[in-house]
Structure formats: C-alpha cells, structure tokens
PDB file of N, CA and C in Angstrom:
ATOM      1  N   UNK A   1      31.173   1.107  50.054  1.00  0.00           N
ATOM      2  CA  UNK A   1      30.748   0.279  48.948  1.00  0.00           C
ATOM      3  C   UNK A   1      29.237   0.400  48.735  1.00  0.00           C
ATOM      4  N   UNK A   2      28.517   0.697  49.810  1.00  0.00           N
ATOM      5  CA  UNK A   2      27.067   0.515  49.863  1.00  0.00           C
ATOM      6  C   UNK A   2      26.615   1.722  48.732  1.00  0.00           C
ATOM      7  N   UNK A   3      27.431   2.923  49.141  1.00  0.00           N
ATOM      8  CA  UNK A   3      26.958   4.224  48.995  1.00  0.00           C
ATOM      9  C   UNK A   3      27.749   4.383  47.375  1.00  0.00           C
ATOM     10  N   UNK A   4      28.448   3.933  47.070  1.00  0.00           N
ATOM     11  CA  UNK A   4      29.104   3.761  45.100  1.00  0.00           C
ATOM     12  C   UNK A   4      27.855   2.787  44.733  1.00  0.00           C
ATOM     13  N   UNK A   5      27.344   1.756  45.334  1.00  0.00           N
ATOM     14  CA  UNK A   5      26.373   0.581  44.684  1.00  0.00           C
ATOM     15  C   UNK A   5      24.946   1.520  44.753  1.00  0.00           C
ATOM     16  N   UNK A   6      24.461   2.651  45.281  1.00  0.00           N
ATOM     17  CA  UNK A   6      23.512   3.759  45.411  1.00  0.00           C
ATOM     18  C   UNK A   6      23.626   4.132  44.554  1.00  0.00           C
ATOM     19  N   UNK A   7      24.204   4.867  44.733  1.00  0.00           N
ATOM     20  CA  UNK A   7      24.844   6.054  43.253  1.00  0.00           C
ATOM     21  C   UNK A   7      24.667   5.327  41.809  1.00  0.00           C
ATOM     22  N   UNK A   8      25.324   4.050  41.982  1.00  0.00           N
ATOM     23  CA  UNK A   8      24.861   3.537  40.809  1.00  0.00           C
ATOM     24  C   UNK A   8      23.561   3.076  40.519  1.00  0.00           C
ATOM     25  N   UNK A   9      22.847   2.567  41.318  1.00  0.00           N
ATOM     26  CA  UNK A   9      21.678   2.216  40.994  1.00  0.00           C
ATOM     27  C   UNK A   9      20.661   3.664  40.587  1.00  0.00           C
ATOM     28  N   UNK A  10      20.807   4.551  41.538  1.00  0.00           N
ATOM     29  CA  UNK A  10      20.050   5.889  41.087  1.00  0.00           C
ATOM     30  C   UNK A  10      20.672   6.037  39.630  1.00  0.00           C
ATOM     31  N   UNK A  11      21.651   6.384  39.322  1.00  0.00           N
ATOM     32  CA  UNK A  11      22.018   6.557  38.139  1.00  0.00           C
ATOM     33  C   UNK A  11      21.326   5.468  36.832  1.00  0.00           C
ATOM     34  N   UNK A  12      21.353   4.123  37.254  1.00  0.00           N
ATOM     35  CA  UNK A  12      20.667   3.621  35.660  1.00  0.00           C
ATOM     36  C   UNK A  12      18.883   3.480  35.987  1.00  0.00           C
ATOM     37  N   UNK A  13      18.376   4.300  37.214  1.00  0.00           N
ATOM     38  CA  UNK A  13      17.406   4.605  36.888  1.00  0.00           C
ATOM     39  C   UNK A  13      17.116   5.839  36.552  1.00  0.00           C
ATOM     40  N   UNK A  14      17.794   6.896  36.227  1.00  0.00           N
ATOM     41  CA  UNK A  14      17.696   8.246  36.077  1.00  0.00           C
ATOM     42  C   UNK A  14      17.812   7.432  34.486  1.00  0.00           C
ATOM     43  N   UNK A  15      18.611   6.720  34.546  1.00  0.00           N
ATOM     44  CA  UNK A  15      18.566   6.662  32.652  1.00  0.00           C
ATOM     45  C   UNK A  15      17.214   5.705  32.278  1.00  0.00           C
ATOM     46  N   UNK A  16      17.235   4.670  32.919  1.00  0.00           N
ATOM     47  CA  UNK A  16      16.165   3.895  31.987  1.00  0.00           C
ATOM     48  C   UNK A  16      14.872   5.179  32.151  1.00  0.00           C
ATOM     49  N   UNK A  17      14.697   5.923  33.365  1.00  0.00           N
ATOM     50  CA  UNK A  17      12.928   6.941  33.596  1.00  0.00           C
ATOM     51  C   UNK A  17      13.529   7.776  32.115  1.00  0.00           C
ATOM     52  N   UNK A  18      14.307   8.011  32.065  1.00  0.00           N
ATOM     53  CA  UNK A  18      14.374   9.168  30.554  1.00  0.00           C
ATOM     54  C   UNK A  18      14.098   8.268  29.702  1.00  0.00           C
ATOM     55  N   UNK A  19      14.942   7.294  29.234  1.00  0.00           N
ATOM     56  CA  UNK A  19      14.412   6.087  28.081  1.00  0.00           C
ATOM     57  C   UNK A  19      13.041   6.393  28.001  1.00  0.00           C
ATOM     58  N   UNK A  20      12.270   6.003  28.735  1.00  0.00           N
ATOM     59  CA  UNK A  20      11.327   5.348  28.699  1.00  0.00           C
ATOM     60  C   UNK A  20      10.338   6.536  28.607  1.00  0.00           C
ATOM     61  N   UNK A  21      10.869   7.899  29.034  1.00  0.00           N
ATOM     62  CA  UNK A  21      10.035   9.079  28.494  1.00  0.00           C
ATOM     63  C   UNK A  21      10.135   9.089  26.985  1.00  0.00           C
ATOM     64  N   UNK A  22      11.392   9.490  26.749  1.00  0.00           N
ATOM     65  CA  UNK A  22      11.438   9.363  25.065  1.00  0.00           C
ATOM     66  C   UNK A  22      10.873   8.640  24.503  1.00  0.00           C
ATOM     67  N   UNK A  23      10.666   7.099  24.793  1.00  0.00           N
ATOM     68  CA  UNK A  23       9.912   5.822  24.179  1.00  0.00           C
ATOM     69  C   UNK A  23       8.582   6.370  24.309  1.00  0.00           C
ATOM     70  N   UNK A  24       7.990   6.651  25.186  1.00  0.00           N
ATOM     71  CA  UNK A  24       6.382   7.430  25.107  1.00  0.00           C
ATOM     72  C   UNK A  24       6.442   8.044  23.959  1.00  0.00           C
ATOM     73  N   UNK A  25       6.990   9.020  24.364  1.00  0.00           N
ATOM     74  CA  UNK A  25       7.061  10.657  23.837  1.00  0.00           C
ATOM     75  C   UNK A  25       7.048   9.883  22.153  1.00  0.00           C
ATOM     76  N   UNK A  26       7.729   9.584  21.545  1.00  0.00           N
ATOM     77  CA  UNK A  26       7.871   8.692  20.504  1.00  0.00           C
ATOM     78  C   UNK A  26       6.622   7.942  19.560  1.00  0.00           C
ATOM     79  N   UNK A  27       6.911   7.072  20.999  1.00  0.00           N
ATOM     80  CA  UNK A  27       5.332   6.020  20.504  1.00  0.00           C
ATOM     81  C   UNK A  27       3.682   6.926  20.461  1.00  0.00           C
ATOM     82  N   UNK A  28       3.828   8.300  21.263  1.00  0.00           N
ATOM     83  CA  UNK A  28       2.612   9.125  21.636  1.00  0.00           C
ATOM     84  C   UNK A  28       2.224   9.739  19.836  1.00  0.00           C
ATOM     85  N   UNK A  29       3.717  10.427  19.615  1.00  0.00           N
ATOM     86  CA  UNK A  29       3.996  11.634  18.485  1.00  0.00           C
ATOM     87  C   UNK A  29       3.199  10.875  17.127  1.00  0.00           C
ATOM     88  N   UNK A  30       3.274   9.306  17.124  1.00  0.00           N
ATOM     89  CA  UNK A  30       2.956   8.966  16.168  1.00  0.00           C
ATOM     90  C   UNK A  30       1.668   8.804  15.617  1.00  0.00           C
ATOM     91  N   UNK A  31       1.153   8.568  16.914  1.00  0.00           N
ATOM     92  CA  UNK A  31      -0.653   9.112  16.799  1.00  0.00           C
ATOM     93  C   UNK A  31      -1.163  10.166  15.942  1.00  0.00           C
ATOM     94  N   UNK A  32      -0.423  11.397  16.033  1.00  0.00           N
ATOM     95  CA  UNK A  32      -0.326  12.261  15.681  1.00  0.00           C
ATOM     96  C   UNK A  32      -0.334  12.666  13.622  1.00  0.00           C
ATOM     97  N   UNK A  33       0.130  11.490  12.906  1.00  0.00           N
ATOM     98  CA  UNK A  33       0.563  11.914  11.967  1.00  0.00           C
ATOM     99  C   UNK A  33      -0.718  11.932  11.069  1.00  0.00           C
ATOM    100  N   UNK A  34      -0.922  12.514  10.177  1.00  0.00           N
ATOM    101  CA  UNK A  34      -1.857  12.984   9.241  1.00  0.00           C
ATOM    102  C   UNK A  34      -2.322  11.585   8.781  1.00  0.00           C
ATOM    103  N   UNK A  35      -3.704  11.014   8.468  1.00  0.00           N
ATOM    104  CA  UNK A  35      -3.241   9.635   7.796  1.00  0.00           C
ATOM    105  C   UNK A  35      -3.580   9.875   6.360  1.00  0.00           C
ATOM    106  N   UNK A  36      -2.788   9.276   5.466  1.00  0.00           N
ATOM    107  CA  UNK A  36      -2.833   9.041   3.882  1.00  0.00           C
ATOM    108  C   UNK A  36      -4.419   9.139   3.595  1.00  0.00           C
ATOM    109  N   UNK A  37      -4.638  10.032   1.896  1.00  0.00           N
ATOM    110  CA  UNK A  37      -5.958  10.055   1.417  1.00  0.00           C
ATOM    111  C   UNK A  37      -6.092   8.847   0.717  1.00  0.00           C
ATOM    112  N   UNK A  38      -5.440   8.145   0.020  1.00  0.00           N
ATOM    113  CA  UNK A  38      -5.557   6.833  -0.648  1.00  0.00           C
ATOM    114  C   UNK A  38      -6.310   5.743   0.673  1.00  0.00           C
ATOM    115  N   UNK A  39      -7.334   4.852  -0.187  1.00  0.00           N
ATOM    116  CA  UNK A  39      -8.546   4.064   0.797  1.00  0.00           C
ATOM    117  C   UNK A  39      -6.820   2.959   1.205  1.00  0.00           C
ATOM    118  N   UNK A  40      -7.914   2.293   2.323  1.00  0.00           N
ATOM    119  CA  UNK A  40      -7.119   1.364   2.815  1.00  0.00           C
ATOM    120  C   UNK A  40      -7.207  -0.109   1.996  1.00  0.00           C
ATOM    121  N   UNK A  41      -6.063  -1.091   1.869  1.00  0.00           N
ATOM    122  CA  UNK A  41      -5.955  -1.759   0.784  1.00  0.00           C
ATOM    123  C   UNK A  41      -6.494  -3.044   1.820  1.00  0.00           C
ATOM    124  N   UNK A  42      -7.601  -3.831   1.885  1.00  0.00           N
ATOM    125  CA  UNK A  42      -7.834  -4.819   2.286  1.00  0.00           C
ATOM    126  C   UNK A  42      -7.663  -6.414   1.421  1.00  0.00           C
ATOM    127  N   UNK A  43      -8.553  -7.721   1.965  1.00  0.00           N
ATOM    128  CA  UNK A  43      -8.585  -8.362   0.775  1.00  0.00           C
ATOM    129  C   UNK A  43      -9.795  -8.450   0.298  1.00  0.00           C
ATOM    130  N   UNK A  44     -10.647  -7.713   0.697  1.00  0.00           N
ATOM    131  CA  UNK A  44     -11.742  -7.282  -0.102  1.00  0.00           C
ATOM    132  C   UNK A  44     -11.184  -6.562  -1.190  1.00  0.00           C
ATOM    133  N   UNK A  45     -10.677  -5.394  -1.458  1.00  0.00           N
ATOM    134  CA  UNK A  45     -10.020  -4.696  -2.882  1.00  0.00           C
ATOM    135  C   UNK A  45      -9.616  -5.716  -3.822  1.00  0.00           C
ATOM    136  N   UNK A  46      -8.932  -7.043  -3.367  1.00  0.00           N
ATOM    137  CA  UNK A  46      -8.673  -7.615  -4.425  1.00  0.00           C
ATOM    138  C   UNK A  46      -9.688  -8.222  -5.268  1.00  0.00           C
ATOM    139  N   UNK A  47     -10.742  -8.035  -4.676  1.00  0.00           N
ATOM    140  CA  UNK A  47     -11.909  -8.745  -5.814  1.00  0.00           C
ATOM    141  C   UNK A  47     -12.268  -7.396  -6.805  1.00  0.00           C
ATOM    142  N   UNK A  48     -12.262  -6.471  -6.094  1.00  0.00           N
ATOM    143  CA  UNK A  48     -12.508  -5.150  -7.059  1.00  0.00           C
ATOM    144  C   UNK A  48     -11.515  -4.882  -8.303  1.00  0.00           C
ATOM    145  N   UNK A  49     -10.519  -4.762  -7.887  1.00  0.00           N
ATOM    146  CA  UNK A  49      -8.922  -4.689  -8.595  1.00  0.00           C
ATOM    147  C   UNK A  49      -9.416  -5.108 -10.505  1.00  0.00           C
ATOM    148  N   UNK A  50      -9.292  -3.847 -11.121  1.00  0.00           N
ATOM    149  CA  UNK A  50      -9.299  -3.623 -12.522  1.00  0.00           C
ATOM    150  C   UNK A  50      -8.448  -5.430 -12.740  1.00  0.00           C
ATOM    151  N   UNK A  51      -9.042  -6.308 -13.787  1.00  0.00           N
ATOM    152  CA  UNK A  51      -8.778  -7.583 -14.475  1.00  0.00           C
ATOM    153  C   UNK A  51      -8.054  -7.401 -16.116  1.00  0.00           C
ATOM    154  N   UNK A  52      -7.415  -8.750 -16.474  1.00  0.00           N
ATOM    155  CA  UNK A  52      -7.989  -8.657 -17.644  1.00  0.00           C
ATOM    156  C   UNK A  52      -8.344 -10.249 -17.799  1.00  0.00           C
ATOM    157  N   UNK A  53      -9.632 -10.731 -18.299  1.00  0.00           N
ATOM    158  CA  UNK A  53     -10.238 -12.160 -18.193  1.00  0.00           C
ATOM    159  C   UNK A  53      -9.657 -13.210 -19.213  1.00  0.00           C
ATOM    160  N   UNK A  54      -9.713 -14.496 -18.213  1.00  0.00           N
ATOM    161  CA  UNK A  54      -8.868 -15.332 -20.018  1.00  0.00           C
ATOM    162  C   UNK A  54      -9.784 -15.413 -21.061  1.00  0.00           C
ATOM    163  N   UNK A  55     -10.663 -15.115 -20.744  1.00  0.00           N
ATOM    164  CA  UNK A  55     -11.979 -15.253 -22.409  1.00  0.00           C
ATOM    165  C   UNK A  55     -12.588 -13.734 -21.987  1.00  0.00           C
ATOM    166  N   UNK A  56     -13.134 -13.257 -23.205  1.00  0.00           N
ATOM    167  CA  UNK A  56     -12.181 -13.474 -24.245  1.00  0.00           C
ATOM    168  C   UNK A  56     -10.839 -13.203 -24.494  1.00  0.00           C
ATOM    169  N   UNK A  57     -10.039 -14.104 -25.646  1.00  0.00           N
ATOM    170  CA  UNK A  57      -8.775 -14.089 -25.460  1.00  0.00           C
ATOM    171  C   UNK A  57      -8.476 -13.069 -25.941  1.00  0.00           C
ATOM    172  N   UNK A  58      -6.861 -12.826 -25.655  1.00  0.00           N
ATOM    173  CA  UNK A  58      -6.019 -11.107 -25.972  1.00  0.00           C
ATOM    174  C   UNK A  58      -5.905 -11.786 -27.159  1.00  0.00           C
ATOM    175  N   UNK A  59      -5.925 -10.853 -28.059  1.00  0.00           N
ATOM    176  CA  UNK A  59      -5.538 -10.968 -29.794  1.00  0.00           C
ATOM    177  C   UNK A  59      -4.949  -9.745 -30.533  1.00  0.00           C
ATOM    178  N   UNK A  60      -4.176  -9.891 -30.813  1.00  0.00           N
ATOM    179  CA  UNK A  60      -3.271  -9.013 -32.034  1.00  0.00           C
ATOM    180  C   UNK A  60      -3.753  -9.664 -33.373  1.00  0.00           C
ATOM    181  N   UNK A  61      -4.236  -8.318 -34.492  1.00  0.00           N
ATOM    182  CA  UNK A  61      -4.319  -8.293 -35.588  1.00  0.00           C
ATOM    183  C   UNK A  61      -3.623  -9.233 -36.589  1.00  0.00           C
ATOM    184  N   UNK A  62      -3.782  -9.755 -37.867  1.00  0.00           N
ATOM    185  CA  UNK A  62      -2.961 -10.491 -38.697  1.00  0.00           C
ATOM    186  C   UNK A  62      -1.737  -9.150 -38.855  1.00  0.00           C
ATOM    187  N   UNK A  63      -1.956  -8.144 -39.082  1.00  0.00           N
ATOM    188  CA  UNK A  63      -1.356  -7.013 -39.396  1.00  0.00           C
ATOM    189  C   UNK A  63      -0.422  -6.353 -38.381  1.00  0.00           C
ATOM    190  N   UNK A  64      -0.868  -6.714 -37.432  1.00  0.00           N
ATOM    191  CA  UNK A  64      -0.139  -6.584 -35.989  1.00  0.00           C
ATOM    192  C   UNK A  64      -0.612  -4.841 -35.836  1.00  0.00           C
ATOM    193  N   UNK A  65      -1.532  -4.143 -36.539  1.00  0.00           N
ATOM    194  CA  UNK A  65      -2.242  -2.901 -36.092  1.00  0.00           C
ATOM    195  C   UNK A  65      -2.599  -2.570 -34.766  1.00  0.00           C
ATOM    196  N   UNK A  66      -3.557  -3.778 -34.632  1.00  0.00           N
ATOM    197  CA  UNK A  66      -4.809  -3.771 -33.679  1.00  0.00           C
ATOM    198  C   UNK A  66      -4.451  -4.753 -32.855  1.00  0.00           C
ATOM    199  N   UNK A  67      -4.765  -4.961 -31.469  1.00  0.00           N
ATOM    200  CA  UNK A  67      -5.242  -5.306 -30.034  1.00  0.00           C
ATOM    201  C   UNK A  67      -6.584  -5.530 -29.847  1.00  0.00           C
ATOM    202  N   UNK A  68      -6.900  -6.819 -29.400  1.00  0.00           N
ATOM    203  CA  UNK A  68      -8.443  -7.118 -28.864  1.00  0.00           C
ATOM    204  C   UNK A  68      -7.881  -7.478 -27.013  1.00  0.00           C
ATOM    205  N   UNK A  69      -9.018  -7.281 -26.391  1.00  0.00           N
ATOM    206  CA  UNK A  69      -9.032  -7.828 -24.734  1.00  0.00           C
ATOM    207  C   UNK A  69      -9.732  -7.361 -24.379  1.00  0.00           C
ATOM    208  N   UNK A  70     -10.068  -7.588 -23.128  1.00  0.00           N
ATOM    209  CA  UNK A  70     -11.353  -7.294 -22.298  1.00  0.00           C
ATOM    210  C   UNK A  70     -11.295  -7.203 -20.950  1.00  0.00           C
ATOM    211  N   UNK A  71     -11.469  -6.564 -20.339  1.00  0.00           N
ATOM    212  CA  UNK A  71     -10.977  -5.942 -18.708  1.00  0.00           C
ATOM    213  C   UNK A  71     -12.444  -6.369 -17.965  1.00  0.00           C
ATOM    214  N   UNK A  72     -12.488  -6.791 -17.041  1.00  0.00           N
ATOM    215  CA  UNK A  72     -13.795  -6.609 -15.399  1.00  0.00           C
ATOM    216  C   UNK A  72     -12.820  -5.441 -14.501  1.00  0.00           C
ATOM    217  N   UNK A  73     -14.274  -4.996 -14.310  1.00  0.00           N
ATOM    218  CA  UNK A  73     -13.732  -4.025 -13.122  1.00  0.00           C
ATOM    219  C   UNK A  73     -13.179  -2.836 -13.260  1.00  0.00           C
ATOM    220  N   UNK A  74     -13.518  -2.466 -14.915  1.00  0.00           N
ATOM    221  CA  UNK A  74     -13.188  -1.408 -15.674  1.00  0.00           C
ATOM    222  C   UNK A  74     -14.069  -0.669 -16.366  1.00  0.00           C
ATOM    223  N   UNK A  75     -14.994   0.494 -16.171  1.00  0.00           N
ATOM    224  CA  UNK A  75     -15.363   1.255 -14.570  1.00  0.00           C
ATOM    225  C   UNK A  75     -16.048  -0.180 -13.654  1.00  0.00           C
ATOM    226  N   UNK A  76     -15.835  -0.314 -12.172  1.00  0.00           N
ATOM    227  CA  UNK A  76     -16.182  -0.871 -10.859  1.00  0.00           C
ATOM    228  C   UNK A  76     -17.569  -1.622 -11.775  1.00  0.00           C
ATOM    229  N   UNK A  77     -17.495  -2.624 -11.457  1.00  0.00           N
ATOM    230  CA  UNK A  77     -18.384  -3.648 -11.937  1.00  0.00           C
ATOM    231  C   UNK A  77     -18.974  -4.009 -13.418  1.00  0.00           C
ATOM    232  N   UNK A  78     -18.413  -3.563 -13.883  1.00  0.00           N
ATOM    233  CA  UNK A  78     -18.723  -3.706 -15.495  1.00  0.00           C
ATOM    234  C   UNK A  78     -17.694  -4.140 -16.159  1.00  0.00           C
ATOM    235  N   UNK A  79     -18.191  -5.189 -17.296  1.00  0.00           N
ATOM    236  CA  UNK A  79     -17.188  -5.564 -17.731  1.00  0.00           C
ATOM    237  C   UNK A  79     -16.755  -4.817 -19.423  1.00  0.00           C
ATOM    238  N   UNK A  80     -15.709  -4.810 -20.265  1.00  0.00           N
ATOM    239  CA  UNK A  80     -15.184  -3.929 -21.433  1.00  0.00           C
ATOM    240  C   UNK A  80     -14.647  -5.016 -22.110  1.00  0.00           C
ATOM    241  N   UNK A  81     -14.826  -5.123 -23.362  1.00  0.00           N
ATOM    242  CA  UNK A  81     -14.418  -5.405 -24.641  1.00  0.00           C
ATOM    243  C   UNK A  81     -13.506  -4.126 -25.756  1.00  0.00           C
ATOM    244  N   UNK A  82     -12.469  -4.434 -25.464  1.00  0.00           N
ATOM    245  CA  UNK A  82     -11.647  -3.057 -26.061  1.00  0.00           C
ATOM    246  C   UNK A  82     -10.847  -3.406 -26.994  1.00  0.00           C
ATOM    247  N   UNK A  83     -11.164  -3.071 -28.860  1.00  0.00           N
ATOM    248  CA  UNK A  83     -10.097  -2.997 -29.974  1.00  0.00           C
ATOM    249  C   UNK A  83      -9.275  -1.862 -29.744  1.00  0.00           C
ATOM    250  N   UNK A  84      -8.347  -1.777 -29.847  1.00  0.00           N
ATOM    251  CA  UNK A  84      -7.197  -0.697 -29.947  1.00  0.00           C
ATOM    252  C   UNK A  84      -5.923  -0.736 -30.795  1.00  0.00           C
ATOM    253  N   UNK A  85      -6.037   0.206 -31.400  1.00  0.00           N
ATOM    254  CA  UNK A  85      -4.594   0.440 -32.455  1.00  0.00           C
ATOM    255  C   UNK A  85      -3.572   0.612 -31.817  1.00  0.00           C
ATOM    256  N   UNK A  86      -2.517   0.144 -32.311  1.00  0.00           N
ATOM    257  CA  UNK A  86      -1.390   0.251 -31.391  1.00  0.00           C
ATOM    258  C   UNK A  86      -0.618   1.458 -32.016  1.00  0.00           C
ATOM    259  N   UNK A  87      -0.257   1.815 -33.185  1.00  0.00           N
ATOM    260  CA  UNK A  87       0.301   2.865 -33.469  1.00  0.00           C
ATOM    261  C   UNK A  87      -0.183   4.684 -32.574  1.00  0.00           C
ATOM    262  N   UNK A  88      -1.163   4.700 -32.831  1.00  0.00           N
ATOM    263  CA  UNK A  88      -1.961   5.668 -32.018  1.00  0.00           C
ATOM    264  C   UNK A  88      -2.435   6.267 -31.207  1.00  0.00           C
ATOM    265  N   UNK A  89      -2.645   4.416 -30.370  1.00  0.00           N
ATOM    266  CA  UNK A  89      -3.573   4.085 -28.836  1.00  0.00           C
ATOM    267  C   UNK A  89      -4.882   4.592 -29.343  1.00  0.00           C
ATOM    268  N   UNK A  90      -5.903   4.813 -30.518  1.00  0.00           N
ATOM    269  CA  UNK A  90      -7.158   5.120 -29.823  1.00  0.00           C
ATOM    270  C   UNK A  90      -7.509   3.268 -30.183  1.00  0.00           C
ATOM    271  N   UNK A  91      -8.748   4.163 -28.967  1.00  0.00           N
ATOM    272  CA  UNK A  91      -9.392   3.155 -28.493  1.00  0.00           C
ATOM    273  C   UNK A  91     -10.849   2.863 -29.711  1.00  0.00           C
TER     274      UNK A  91
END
C-alpha cells in the first residue's frame, strides 16, 4: 500500500512540475509580444479628447443646407467654429 500511495504521489507531482512549467513558459512568452503603436489611453486623454461645446449652440439652417458647431480640441488645444453644407460636406 505504501509503495501504490508513492507511485501516486510521484505521479501528481510529475504533473503539477509540468503544469507549472507550461504556466511559466506561458506567463514568460507574453512578455514577449510586440506592444501596440497607438499611445496609451489614460485619464489624462480624456481632457484632450476632440469636444463638441454646448455654446456655441449646434444649428441647422432655416433651409436645412447648412450646419453651425464648434469643436475644442480640434487641432490639440484650439478651439473651431465650423459652417458646413450638408449636401456636399465642404467646410
């Protein structure tokens, strides 16, 4: 009985020492991976993050042509006042 209760015990440590290589081996490989060119998204970015402001207000034409609004952060710190046709898109 001693020598079957051996055997077994060597045996689920032959398995958990492999587990636990693979689990390295695994957790190691991932170090490894290339990291993304896109910046990292903090909560600093959210103050940067292209807007559009409640004043001035969004307005559509009597004619329904034209679009008024105004963006912050559109280029990075400046703010835009933009008419735009809607049939067309120019700006």
């Amino acid at each position: 009985m001693d020598q079957n209760y051996n055997e077994m015990f060597q045996t689920k440590n032959i398995a958990l020492s492999i587990a636990f290589l693979c689990l390295n081996f695994i957790i190691s490989a991932q170090g490894t991976v290339e990291r993304p060119s896109k910046p990292i998204i903090d909560t600093l970015t959210f103050f940067n993050w292209p807007s559009i402001p409640d004043w001035p207000r969004t307005a559509i034409s009597n004619n329904g042509q034209f679009v008024l609004y105004a963006t912050h952060n559109l280029p990075a710190g400046k703010s835009s006042l933009i008419v735009q046709a809607l049939k067309d898109n120019q700006k």
